[in-house]
Each structure stands twice: as C-alpha cells, then as structure tokens.
Protein backbone atom coordinates (compact mmCIF):
# COMPACT_ATOMS: atom_id res chain seq x y z
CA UNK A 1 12.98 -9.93 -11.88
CA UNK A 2 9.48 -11.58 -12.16
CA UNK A 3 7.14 -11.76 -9.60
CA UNK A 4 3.87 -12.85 -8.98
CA UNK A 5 1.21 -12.07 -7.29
CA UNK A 6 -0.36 -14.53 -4.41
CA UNK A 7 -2.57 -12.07 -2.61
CA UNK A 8 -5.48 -9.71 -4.01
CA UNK A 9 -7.61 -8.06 -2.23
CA UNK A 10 -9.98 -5.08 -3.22
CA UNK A 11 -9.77 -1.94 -1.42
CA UNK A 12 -12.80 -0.14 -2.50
CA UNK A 13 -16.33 -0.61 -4.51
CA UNK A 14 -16.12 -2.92 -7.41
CA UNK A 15 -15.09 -1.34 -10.33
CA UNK A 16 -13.78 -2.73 -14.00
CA UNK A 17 -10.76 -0.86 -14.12
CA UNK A 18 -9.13 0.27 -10.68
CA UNK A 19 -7.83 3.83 -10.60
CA UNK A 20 -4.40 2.91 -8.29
CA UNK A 21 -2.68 0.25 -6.95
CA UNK A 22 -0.62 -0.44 -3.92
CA UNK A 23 2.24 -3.17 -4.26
CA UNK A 24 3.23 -4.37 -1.05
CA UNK A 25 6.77 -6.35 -1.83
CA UNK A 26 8.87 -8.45 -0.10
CA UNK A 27 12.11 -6.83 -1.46
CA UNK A 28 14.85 -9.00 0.47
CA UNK A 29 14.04 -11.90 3.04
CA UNK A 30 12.26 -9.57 5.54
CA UNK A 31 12.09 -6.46 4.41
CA UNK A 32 9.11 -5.18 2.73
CA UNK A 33 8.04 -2.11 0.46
CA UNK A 34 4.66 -0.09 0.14
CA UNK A 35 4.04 1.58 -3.15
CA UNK A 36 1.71 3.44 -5.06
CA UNK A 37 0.51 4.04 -8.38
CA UNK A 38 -2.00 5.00 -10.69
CA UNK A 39 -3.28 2.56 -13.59
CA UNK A 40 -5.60 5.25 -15.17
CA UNK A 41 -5.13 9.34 -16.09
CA UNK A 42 -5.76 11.45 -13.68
CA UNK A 43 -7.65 14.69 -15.50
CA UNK A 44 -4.61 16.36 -14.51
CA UNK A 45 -0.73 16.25 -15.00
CA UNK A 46 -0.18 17.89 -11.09
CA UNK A 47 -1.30 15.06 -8.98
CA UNK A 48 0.09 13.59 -5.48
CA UNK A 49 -0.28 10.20 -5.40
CA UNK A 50 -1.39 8.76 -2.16
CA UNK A 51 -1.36 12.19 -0.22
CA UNK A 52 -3.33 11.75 3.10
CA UNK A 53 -2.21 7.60 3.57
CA UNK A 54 -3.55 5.84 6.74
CA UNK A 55 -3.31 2.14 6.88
CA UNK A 56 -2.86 -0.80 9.56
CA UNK A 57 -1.09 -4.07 8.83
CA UNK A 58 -1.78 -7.60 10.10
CA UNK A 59 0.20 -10.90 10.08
CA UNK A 60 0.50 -14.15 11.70
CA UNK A 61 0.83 -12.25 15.20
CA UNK A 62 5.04 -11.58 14.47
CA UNK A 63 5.74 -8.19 15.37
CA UNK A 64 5.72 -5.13 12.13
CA UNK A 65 8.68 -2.41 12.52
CA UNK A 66 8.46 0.35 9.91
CA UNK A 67 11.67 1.43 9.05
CA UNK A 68 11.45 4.18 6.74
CA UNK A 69 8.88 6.40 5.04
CA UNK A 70 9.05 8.54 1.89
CA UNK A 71 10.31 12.65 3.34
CA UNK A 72 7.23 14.31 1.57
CA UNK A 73 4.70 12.69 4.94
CA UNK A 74 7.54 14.85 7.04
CA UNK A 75 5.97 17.83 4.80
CA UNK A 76 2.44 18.40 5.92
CA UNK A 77 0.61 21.49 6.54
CA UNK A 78 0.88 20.85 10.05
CA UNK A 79 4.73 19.84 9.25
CA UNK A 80 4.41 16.85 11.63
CA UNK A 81 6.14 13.89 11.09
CA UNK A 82 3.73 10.98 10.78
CA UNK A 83 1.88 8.87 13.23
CA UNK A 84 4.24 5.19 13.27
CA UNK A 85 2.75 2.19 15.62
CA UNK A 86 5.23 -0.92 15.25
CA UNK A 87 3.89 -4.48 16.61
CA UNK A 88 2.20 -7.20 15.86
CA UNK A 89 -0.42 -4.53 14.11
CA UNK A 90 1.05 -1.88 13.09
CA UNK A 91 0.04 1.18 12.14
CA UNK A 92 0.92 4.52 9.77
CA UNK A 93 -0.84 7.77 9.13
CA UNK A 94 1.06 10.29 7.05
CA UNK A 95 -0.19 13.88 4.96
CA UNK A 96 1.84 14.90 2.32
CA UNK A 97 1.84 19.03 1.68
CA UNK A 98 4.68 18.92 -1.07
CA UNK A 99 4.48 17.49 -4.71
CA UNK A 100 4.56 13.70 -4.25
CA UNK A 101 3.67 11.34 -7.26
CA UNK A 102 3.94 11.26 -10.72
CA UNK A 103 0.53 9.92 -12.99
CA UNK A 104 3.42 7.53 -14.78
CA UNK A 105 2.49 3.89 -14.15
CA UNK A 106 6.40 2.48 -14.82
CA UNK A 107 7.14 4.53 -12.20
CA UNK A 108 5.26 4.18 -8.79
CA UNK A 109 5.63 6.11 -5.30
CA UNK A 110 7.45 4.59 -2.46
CA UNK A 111 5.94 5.28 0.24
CA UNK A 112 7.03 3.04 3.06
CA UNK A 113 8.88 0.58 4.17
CA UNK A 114 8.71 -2.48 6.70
CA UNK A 115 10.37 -5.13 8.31
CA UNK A 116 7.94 -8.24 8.85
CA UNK A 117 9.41 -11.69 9.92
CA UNK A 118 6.16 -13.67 9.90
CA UNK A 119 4.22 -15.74 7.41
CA UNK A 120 3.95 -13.59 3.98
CA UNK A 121 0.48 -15.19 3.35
CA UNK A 122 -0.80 -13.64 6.22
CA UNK A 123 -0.01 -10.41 5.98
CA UNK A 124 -2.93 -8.02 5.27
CA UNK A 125 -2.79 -4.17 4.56
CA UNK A 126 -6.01 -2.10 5.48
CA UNK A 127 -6.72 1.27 4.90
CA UNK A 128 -8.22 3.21 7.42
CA UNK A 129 -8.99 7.04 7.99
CA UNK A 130 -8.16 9.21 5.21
CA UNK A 131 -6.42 7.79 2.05
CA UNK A 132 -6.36 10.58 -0.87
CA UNK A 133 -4.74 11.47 -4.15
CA UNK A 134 -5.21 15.47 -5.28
CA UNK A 135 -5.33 15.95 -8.96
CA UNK A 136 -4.52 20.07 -8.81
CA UNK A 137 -1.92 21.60 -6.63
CA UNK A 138 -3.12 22.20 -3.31
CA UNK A 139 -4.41 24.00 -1.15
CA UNK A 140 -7.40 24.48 -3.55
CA UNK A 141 -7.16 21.08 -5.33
CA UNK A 142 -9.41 18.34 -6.52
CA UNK A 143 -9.38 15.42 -3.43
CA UNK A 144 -10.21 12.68 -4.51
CA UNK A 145 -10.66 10.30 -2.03
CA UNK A 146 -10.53 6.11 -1.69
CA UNK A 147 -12.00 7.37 2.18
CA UNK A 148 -12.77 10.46 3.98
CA UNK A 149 -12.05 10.24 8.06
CA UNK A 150 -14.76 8.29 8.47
CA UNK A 151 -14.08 5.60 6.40
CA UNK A 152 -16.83 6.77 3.47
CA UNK A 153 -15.92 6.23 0.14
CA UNK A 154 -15.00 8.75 -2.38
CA UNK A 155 -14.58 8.91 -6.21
CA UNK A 156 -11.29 6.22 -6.89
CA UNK A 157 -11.47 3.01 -6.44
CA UNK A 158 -8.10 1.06 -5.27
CA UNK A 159 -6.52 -2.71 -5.22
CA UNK A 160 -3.63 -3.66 -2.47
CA UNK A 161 -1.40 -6.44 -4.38
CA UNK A 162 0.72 -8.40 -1.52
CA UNK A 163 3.68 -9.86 -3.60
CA UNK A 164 6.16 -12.22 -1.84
CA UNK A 165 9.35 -13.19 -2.25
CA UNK A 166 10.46 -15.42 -5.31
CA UNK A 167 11.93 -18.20 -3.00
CA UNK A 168 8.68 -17.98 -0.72
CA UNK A 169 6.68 -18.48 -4.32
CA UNK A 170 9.47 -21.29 -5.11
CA UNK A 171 8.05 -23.03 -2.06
CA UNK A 172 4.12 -23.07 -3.21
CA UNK A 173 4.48 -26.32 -5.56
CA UNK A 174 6.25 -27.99 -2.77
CA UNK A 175 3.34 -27.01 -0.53
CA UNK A 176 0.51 -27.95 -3.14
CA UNK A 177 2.09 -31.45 -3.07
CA UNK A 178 2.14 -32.07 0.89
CA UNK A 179 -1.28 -30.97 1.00
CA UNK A 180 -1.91 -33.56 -1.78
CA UNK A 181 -0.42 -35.96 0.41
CA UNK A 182 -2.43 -35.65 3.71
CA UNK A 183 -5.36 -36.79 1.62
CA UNK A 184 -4.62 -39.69 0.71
C-alpha cells in the first residue's frame, strides 16, 4: 500500500539527517498506530528503540482512547504497567526494562495504538518527559535521549510523521478545488 505523508513536524533541534522516526498511521477508518524506528546506526547492535516513551496527543477536541500498547512498557524496572489518559488529550508514559527494538529500518517498533474519530489533520503527537533509546543493554547502557524529565534535549534528534488514511488523502484534490472555488 502507498501512503503519503500530509503532516511533518520536527521533534527535536534541526539536524540534516534525523536519527528516528515515529509514524503515526491511520491503519483502518479510526484506528491509529504509533511506531518507531531508527533511520541511522546506532554504534551498537543491542539497542531498545523508544525505551522511556512519554507523549500527549491533540485533535480537533474528539475524544483519544488508547487501545493497546506494545507488552515490553508492562516490563519496567518498577514492573508497572504504564501511565494511559484517554480524552480529548490524551496521554501515555511507558519504560521499557526488556529488549525492545531492532536498529533495522524495514522493520519498525509498534508501540501503541489508538482509536481517534476526529479530523486526521488535526491530530498532533508531542513528546513530553522522558523519551529515550539505549544503545547497550541496560542497566549500565548508553541513554541517549530526544529529552530528559525536564524536557532538555539530549544527543538524537527525532521527526513525528502523521500519515492518514488513503481515502482521507483521496479527499485532498476534492478539497483543493472547493477552496478554489470560494475565491472566486
């Protein structure tokens, strides 16, 4: 299937190349998945992609419910299941203790999934808190951070990609061309 992407924004300091990517895809009408990758080597084959994740999401106002998150956040040092907030923001904060990733781009991380009923070109993703990937095995591994708890950077820069679906992108041209229209 070919997609498209409609939203971009940056997640980090400017950088040429971005060291990961997170796809957020509308799957099937309103479901939505959160994924992970990276797009350069790590200096190490034992990574965890997306360990320590903590991010909000906004819409048009239409309520969030996540659904379903990838077992390894159940796995933390603290062996806590994450923090989930549903609404019209909602909000996740997960630690992974266990394995979790693999430094293969073809192959990115699920990490969660959503239901969101609203307007796809509204929805925004935010990181907040801590949002790592570990490039040695923990517990004495190389952090490397997008953001420590108090939102400073660290050494990776990120990108959030918001795809839609393909019949919400079948619906741009239409939408181009009424917006044509109400200026004449």
């Amino acid at each position: 299937m070919i997609r498209s992407t409609l939203i971009l924004l940056a997640a980090g300091s400017a950088a040429s190349q971005p060291d990961m990517l997170i796809t957020v895809d509308n799957v099937e009408n309103d479901r939505w998945e959160i994924s992970a990758k990276f797009l350069t080597q790590p200096p190490s084959a034992i990574v965890q992609v997306w360990a320590d994740t903590s991010f909000r999401l906004f819409g048009d106002g239409s309520d969030f419910t996540i659904t379903d998150w990838n077992p390894s956040y159940d796995t933390s040092l603290l062996r806590s299941p994450p923090v989930v907030i549903n609404g019209p923001v909602a909000e996740f904060v997960g630690n992974a203790n266990d394995f979790f990733g693999t430094t293969d781009p073809s192959n990115p991380l699920w990490a969660v999934d959503f239901e969101y009923e609203g307007d796809p070109t509204a929805l925004r993703l935010e990181l907040e808190g801590q949002n790592s990937a570990i490039f040695e095995q923990p517990p004495f591994g190389d952090v490397r951070l997008y953001q420590d708890f108090s939102g400073n950077p660290g050494s990776l820069t990120w990108d959030v990609v918001i795809i839609p679906s393909p019949g919400t992108l079948a619906l741009a041209p239409l939408a181009l061309v009424a917006a044509q229209r109400r200026r004449k």
